[in-house]
Structures are given as C-alpha cells and as structure tokens.
PDB file of N, CA and C in Angstrom:
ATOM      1  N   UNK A   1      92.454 173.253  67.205  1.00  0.00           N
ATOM      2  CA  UNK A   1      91.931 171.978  67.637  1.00  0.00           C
ATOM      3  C   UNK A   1      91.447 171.157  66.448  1.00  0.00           C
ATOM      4  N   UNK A   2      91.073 172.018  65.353  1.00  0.00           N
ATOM      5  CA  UNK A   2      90.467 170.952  64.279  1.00  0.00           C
ATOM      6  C   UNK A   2      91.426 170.829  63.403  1.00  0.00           C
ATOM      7  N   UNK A   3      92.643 171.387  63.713  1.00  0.00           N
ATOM      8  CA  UNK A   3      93.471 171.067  62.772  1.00  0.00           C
ATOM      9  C   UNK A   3      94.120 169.910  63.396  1.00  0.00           C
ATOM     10  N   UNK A   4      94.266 169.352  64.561  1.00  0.00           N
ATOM     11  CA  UNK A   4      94.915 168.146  65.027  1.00  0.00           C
ATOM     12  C   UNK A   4      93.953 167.280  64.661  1.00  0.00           C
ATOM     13  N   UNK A   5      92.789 167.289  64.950  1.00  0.00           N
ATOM     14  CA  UNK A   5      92.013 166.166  64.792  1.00  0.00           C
ATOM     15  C   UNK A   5      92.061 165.730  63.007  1.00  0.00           C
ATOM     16  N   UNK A   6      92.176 166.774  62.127  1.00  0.00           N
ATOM     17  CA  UNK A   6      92.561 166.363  60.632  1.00  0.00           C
ATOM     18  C   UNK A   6      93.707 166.065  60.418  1.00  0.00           C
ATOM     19  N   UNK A   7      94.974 166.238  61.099  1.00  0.00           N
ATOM     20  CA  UNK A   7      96.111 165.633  61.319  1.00  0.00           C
ATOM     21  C   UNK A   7      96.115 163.919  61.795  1.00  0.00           C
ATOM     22  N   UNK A   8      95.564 164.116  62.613  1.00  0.00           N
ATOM     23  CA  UNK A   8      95.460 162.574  63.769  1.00  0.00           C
ATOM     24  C   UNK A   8      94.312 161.691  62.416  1.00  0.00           C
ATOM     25  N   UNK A   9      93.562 162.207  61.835  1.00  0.00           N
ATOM     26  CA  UNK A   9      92.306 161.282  60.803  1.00  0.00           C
ATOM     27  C   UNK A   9      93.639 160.419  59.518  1.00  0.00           C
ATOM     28  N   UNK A  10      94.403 162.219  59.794  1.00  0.00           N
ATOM     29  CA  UNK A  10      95.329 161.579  58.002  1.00  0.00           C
ATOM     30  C   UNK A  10      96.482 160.372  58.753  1.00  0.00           C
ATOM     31  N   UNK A  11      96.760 160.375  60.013  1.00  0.00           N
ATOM     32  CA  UNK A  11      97.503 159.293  60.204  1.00  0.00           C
ATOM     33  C   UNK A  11      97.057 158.254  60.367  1.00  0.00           C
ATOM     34  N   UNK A  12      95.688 158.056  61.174  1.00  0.00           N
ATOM     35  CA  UNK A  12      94.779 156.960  61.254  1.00  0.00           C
ATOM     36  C   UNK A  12      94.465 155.931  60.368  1.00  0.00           C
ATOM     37  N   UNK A  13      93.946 156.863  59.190  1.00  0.00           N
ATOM     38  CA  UNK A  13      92.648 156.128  58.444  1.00  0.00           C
ATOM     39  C   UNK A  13      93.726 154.842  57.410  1.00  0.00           C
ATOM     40  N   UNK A  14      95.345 155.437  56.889  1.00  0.00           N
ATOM     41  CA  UNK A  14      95.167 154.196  56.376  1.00  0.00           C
ATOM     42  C   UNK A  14      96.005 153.307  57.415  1.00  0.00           C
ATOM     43  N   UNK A  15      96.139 153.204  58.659  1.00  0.00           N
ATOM     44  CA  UNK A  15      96.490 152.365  59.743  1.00  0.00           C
ATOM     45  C   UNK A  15      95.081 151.439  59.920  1.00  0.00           C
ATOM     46  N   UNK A  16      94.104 152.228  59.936  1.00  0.00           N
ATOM     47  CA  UNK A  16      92.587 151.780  60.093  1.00  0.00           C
ATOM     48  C   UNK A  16      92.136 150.551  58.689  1.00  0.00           C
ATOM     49  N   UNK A  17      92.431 150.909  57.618  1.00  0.00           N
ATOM     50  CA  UNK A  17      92.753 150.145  56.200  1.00  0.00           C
ATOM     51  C   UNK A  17      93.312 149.382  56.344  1.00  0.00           C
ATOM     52  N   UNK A  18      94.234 149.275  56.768  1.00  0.00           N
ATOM     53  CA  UNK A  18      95.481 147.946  56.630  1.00  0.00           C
ATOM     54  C   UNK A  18      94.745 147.171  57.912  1.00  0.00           C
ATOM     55  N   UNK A  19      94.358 147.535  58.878  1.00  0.00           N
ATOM     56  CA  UNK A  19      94.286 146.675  60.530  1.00  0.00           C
ATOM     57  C   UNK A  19      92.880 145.635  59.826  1.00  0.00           C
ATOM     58  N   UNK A  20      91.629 146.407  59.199  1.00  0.00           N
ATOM     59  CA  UNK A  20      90.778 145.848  58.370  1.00  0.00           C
ATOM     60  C   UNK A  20      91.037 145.135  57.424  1.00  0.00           C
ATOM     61  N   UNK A  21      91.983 144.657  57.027  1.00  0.00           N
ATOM     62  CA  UNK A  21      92.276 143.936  55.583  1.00  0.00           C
ATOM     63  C   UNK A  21      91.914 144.659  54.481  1.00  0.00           C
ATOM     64  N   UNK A  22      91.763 145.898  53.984  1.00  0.00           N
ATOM     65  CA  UNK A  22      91.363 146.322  52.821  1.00  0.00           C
ATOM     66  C   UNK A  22      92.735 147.147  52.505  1.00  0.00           C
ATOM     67  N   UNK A  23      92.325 147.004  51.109  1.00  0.00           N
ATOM     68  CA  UNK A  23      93.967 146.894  50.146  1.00  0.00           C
ATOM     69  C   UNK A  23      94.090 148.387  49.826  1.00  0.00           C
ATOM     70  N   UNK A  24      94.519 149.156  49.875  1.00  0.00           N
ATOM     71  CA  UNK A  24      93.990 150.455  49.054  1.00  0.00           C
ATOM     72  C   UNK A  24      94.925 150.430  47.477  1.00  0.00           C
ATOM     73  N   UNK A  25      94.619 150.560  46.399  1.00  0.00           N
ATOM     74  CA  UNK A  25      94.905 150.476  45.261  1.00  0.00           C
ATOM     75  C   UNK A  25      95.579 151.205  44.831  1.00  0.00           C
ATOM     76  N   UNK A  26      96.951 151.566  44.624  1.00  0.00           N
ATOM     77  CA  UNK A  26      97.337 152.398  43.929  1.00  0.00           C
ATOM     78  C   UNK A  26      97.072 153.000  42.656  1.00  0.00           C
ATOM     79  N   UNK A  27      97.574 154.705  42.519  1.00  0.00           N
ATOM     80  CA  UNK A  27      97.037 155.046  41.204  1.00  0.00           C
ATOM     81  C   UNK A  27      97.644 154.303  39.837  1.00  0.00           C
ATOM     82  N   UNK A  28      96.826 154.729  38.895  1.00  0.00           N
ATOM     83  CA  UNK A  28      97.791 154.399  38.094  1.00  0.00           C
ATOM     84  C   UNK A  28      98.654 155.507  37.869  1.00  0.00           C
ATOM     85  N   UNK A  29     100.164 154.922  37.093  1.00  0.00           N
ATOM     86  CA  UNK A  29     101.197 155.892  36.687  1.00  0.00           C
ATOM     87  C   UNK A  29     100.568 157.135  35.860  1.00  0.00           C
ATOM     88  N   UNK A  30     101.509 158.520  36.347  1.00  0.00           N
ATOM     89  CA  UNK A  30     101.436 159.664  35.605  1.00  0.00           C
ATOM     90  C   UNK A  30     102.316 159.705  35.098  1.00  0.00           C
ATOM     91  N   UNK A  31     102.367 160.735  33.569  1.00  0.00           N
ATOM     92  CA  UNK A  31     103.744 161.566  33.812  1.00  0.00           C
ATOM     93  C   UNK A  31     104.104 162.240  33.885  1.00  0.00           C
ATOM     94  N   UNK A  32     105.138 162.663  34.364  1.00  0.00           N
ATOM     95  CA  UNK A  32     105.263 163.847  34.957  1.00  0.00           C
ATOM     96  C   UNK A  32     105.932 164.841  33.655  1.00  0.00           C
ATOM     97  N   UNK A  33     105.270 166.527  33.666  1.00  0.00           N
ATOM     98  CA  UNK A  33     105.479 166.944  32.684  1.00  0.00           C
ATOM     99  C   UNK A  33     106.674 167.803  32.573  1.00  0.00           C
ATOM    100  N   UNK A  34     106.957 168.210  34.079  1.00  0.00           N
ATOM    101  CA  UNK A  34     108.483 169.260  33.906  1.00  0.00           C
ATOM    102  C   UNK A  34     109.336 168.128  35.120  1.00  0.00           C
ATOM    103  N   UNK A  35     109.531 167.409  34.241  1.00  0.00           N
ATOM    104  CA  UNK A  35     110.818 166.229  35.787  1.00  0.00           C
ATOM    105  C   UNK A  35     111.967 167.870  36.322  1.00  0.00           C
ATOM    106  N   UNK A  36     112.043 168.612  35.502  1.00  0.00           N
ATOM    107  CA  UNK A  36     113.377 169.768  35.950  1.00  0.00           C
ATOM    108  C   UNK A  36     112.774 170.794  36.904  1.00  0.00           C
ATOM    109  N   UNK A  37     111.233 170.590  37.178  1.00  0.00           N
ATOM    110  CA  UNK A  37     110.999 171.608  38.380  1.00  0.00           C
ATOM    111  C   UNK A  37     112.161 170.955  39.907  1.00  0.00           C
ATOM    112  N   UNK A  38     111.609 171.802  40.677  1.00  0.00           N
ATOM    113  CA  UNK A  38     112.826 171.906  41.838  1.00  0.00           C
ATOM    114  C   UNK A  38     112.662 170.617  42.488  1.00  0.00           C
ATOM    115  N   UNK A  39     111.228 170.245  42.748  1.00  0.00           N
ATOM    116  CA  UNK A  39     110.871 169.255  43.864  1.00  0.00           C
ATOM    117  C   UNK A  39     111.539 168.117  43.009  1.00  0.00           C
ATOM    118  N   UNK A  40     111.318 167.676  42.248  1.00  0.00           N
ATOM    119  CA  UNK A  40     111.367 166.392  40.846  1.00  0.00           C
ATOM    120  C   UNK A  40     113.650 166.704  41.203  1.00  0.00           C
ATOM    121  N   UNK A  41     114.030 167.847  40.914  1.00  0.00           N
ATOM    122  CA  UNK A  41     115.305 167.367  40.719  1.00  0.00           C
ATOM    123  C   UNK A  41     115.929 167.602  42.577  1.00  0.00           C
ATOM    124  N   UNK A  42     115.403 167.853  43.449  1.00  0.00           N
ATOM    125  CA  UNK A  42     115.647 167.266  44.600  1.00  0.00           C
ATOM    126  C   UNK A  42     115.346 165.896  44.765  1.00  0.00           C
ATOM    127  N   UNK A  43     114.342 165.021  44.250  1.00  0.00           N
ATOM    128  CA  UNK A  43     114.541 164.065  44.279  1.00  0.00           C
ATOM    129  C   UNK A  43     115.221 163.162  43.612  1.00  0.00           C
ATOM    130  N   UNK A  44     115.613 163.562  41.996  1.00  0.00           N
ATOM    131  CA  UNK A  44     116.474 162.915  41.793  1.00  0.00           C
ATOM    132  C   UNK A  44     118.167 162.759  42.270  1.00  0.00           C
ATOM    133  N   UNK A  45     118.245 164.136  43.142  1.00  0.00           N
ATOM    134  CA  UNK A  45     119.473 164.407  43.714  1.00  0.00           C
ATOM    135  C   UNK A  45     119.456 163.159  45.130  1.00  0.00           C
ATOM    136  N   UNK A  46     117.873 162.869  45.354  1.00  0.00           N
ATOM    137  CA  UNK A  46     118.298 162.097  47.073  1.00  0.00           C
ATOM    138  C   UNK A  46     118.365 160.856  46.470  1.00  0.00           C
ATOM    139  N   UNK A  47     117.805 160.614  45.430  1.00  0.00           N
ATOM    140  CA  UNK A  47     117.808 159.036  44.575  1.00  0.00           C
ATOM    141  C   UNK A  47     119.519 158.823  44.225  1.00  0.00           C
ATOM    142  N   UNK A  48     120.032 159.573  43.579  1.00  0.00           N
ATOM    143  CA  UNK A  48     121.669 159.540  43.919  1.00  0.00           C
ATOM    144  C   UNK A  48     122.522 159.324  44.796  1.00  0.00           C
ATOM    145  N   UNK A  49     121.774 159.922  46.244  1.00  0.00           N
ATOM    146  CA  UNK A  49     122.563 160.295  47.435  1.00  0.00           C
ATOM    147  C   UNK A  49     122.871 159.035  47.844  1.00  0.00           C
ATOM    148  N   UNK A  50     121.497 158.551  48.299  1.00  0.00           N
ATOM    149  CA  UNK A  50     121.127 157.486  48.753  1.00  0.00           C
ATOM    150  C   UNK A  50     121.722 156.304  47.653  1.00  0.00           C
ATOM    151  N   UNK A  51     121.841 156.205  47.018  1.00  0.00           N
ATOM    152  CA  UNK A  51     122.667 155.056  45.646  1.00  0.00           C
ATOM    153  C   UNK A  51     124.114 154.884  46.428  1.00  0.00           C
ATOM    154  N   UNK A  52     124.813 156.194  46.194  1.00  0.00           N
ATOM    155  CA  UNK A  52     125.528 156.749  46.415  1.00  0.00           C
ATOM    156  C   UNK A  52     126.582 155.771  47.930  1.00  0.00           C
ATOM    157  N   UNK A  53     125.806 156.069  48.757  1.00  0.00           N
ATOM    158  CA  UNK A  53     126.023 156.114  50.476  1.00  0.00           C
ATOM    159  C   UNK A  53     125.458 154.048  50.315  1.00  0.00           C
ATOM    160  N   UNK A  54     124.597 153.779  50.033  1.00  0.00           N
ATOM    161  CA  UNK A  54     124.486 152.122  49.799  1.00  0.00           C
ATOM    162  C   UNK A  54     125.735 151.147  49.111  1.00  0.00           C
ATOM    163  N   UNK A  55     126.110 151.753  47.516  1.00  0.00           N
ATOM    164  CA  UNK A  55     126.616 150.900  46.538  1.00  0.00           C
ATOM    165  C   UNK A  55     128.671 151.626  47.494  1.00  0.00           C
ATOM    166  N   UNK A  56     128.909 152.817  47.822  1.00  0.00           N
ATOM    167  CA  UNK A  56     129.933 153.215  48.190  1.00  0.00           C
ATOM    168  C   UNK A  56     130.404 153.873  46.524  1.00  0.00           C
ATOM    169  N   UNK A  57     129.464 153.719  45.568  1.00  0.00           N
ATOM    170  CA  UNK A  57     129.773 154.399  44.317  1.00  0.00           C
ATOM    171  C   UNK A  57     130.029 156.271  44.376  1.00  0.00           C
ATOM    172  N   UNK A  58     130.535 157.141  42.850  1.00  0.00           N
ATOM    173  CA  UNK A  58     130.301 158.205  43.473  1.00  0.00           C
ATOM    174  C   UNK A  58     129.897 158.391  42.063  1.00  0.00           C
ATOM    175  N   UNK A  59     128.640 158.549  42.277  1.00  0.00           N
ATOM    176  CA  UNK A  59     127.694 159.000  40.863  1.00  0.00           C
ATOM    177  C   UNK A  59     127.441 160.612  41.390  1.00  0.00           C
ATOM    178  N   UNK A  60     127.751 161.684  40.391  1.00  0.00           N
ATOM    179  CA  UNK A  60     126.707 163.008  40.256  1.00  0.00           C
ATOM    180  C   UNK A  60     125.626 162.990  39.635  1.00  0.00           C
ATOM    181  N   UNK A  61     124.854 163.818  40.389  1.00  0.00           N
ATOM    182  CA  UNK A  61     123.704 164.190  39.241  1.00  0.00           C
ATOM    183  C   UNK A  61     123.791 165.058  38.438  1.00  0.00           C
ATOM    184  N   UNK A  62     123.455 164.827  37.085  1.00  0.00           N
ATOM    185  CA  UNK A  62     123.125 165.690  36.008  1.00  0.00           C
ATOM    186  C   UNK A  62     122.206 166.762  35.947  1.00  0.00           C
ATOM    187  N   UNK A  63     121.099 165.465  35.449  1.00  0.00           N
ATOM    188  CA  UNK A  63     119.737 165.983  35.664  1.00  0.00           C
ATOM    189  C   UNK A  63     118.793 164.662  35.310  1.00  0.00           C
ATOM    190  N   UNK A  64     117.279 165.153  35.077  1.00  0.00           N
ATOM    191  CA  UNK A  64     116.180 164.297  35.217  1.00  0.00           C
ATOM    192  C   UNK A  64     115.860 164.709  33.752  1.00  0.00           C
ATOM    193  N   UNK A  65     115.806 163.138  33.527  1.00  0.00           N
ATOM    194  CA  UNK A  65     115.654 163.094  31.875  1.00  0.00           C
ATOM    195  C   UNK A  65     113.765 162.916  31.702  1.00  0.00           C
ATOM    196  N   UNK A  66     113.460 162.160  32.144  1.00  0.00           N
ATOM    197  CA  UNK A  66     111.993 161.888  32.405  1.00  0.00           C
ATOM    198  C   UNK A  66     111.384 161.061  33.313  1.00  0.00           C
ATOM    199  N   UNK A  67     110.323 161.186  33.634  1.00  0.00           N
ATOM    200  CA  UNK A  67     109.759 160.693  35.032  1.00  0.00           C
ATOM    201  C   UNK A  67     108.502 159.971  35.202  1.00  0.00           C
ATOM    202  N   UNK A  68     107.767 159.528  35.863  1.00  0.00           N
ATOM    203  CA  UNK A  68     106.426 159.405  36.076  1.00  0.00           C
ATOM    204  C   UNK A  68     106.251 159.310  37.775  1.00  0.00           C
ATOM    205  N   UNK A  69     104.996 159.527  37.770  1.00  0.00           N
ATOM    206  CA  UNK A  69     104.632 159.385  39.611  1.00  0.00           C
ATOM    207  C   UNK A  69     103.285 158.356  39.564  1.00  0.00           C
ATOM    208  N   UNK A  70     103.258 157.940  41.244  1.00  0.00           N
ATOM    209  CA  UNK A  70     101.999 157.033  41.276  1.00  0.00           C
ATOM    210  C   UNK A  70     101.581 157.601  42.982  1.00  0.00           C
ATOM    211  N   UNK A  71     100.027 157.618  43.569  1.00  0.00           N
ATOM    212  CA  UNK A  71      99.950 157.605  44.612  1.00  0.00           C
ATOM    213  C   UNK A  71      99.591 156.346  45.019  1.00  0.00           C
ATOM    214  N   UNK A  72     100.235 155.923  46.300  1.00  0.00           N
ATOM    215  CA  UNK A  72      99.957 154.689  46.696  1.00  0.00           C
ATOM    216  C   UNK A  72     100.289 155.167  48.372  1.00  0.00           C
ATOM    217  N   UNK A  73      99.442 155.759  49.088  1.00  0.00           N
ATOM    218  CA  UNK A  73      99.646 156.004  50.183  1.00  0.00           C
ATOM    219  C   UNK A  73     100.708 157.134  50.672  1.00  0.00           C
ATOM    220  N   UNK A  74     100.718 157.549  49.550  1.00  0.00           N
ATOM    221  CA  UNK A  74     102.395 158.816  50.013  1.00  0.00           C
ATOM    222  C   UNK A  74     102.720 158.336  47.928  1.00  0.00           C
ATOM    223  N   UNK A  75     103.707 159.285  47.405  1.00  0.00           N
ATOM    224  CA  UNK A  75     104.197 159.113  46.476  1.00  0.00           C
ATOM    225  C   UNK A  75     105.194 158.653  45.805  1.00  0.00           C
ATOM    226  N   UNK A  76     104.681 157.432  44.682  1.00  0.00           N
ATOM    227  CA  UNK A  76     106.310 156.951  44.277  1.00  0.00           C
ATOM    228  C   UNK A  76     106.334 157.475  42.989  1.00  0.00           C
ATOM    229  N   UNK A  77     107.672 157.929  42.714  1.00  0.00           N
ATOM    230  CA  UNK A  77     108.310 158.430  41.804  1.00  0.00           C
ATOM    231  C   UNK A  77     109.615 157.071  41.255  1.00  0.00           C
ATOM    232  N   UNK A  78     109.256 157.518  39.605  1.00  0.00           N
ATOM    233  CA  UNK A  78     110.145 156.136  38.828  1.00  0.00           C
ATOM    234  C   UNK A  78     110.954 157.829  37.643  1.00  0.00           C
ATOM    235  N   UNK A  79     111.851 157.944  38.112  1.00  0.00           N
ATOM    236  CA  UNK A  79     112.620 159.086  37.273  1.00  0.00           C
ATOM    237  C   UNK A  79     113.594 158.536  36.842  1.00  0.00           C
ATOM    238  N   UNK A  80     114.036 158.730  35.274  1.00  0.00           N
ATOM    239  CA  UNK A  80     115.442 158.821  34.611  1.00  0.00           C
ATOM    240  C   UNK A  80     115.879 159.469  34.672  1.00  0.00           C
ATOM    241  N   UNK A  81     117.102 159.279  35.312  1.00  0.00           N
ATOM    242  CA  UNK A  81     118.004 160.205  35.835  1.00  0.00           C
ATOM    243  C   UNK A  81     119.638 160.159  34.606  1.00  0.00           C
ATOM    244  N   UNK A  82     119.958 161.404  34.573  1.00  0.00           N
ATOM    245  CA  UNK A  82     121.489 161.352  33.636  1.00  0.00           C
ATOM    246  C   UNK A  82     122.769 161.674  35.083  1.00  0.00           C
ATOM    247  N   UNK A  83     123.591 160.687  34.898  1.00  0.00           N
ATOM    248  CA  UNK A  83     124.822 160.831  35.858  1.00  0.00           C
ATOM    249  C   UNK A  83     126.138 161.069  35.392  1.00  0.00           C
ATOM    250  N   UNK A  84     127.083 161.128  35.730  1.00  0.00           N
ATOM    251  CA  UNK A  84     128.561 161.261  35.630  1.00  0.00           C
ATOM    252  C   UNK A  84     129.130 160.556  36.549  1.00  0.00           C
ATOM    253  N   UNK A  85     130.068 159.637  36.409  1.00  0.00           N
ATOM    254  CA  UNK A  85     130.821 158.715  37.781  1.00  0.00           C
ATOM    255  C   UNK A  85     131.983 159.404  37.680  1.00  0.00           C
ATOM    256  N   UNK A  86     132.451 159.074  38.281  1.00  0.00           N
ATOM    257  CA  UNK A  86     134.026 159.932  38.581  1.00  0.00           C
ATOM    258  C   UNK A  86     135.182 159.956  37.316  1.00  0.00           C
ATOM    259  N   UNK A  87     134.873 159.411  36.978  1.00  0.00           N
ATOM    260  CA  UNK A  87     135.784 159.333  35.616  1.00  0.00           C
ATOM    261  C   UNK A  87     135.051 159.860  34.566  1.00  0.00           C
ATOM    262  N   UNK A  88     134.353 160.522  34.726  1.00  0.00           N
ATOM    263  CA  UNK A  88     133.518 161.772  33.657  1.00  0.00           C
ATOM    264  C   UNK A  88     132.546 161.138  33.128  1.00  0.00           C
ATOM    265  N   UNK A  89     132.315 159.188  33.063  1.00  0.00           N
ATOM    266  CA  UNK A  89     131.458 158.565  32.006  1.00  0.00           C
ATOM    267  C   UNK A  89     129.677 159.112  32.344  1.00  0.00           C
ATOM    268  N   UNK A  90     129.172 159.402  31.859  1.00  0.00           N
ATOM    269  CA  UNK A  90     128.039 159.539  31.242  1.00  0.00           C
ATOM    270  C   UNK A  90     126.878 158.317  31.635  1.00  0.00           C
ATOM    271  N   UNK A  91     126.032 158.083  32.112  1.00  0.00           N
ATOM    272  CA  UNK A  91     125.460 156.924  32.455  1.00  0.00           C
ATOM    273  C   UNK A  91     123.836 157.354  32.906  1.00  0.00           C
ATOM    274  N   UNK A  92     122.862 156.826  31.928  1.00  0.00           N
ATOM    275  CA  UNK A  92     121.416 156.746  32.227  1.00  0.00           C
ATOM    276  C   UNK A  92     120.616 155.824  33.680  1.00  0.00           C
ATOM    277  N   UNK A  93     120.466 156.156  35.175  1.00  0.00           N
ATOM    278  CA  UNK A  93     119.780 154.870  35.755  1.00  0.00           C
ATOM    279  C   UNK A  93     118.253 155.424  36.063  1.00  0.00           C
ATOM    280  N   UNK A  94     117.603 154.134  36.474  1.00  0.00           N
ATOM    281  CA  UNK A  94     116.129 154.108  36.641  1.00  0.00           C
ATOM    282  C   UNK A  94     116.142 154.265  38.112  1.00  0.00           C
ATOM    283  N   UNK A  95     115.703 155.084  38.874  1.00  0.00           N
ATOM    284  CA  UNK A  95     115.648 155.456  40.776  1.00  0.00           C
ATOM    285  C   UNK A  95     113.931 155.155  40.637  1.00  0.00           C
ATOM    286  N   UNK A  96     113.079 154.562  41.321  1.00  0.00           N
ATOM    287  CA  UNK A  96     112.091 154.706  42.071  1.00  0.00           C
ATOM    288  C   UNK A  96     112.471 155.253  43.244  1.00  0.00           C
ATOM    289  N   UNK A  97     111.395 156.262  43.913  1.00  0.00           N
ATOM    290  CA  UNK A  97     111.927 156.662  45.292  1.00  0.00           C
ATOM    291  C   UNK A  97     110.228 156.795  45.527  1.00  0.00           C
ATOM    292  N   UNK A  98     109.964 156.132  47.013  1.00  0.00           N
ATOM    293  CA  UNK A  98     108.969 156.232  47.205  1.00  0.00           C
ATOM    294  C   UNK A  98     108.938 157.404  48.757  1.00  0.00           C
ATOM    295  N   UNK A  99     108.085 158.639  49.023  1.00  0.00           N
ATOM    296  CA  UNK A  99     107.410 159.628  50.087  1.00  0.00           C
ATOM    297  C   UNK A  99     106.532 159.588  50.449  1.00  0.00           C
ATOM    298  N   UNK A 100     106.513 159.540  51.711  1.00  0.00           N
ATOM    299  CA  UNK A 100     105.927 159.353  52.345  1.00  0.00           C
ATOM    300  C   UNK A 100     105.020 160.627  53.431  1.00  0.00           C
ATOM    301  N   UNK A 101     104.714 161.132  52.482  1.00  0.00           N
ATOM    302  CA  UNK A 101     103.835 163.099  53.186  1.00  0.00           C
ATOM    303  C   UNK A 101     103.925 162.707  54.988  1.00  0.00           C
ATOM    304  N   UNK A 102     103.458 162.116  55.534  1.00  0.00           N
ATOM    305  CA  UNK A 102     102.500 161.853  56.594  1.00  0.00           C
ATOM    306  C   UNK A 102     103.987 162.354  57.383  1.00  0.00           C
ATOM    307  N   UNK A 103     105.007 160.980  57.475  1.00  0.00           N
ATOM    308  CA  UNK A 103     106.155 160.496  58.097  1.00  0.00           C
ATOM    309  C   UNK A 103     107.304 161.435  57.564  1.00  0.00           C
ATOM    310  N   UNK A 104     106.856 162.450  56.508  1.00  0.00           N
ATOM    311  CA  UNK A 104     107.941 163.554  56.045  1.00  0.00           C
ATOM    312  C   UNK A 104     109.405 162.723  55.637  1.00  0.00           C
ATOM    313  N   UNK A 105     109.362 161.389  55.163  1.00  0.00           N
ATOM    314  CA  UNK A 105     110.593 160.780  54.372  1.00  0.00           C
ATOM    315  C   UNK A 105     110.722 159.974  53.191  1.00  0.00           C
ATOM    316  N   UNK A 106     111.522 160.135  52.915  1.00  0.00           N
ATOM    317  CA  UNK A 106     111.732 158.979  51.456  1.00  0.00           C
ATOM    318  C   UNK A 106     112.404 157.972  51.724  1.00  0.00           C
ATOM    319  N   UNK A 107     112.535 156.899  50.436  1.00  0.00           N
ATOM    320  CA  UNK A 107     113.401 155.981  50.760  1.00  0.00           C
ATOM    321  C   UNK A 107     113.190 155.309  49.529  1.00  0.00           C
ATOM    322  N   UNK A 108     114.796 155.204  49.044  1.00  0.00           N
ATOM    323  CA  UNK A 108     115.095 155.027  47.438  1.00  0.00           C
ATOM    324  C   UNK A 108     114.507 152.786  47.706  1.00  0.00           C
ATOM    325  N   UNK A 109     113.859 153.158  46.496  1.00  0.00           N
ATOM    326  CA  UNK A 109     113.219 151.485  46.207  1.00  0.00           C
ATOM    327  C   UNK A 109     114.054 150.619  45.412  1.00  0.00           C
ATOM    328  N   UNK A 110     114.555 151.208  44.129  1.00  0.00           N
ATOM    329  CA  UNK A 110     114.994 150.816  43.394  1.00  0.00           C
ATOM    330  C   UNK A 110     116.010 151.799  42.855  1.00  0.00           C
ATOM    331  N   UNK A 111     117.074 150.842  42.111  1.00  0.00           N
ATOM    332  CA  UNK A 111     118.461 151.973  40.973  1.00  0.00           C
ATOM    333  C   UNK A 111     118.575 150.936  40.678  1.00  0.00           C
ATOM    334  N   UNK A 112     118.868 150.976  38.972  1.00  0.00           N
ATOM    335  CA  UNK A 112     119.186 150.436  37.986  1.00  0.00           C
ATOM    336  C   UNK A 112     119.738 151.431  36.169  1.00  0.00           C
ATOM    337  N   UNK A 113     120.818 150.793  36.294  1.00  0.00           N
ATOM    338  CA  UNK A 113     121.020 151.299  35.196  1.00  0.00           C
ATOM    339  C   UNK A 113     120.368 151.240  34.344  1.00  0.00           C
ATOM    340  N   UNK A 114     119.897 152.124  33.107  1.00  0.00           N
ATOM    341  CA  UNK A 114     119.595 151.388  31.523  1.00  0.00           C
ATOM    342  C   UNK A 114     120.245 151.690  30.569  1.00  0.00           C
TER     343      UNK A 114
END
C-alpha cells in the first residue's frame, strides 16, 4: 500500500508543478564517464533506431564516443555517437534522447551530424 501511494506522489507532484505555474529547473549538464557501459550504448543504439525509421536512412551503430546527461524531469542524454551508413562511410552525429523513468519511454530530440 505504501508503495502505490509513493508511486501515485512520483506521478503527481510534477503534474502538481506544472498545473501551479512553477518551472522546475533543470540540472546542469554532466559527463558522463563510461558512455560504453550497457545502459549509455542502448541508448545510443535507440538514438539510431529511431534516426533510422524517421530520415528512412540506414545508419549502424558503432559506438559512443562521448556523452553528457541532464535531469530535467526524467533524463536527457546529448551522446556522440560513431556510425557506418551503408556504404561503409564512417560518420560522427550528435543524438539528444530525452527518458522519461515515470512513463518508461524515450524519444530521440535531436540528430545531427558533426
């Protein structure tokens, strides 16, 4: 029973924030120190996917060159990612992907090459 009611608080409170007009501030940027742990290169794999399934491109993933994170209500992640397009070329892009803990999803913000 007290675990729903701490369930039901974590969905509330920032519904309760926003209905009040108060802003909640995001953190500032981290960085992240192993981008090649598992969670970090699953996400750079859904930051692809999702590129991927939008542009109709067919980028692989490599790997995660370097990263940073921010909390802002759930977590956004800004990772450099290394790709391969189908013709073997080699190509650096920038994925923000912002998660959302609560709602258990992501959803790519940004891709850009650099």
């Amino acid at each position: 029973m007290i675990k729903y009611f701490i369930c039901l608080s974590l969905i509330l409170l920032p519904l309760v924030y926003n209905v009040e007009g108060h802003k909640i501030e995001p953190s500032p940027w981290k960085p992240i120190r192993n981008v090649q742990l598992g969670s970090y290169v699953e996400i750079g794999r859904f930051a692809i996917e999702a590129h991927n399934k939008q542009s109709k491109e067919i980028l692989a993933f490599v790997k995660n060159v370097r990263g940073k994170e921010q909390y802002d209500n759930g977590l956004r992640y800004a990772l450099i990612i290394a790709t391969r397009n189908s013709d073997g070329v080699a190509k650096n892009y920038e994925a923000v992907v912002f998660e959302r803990h609560v709602m258990q999803d992501r959803v790519l913000e940004s891709f850009k090459e650099i």
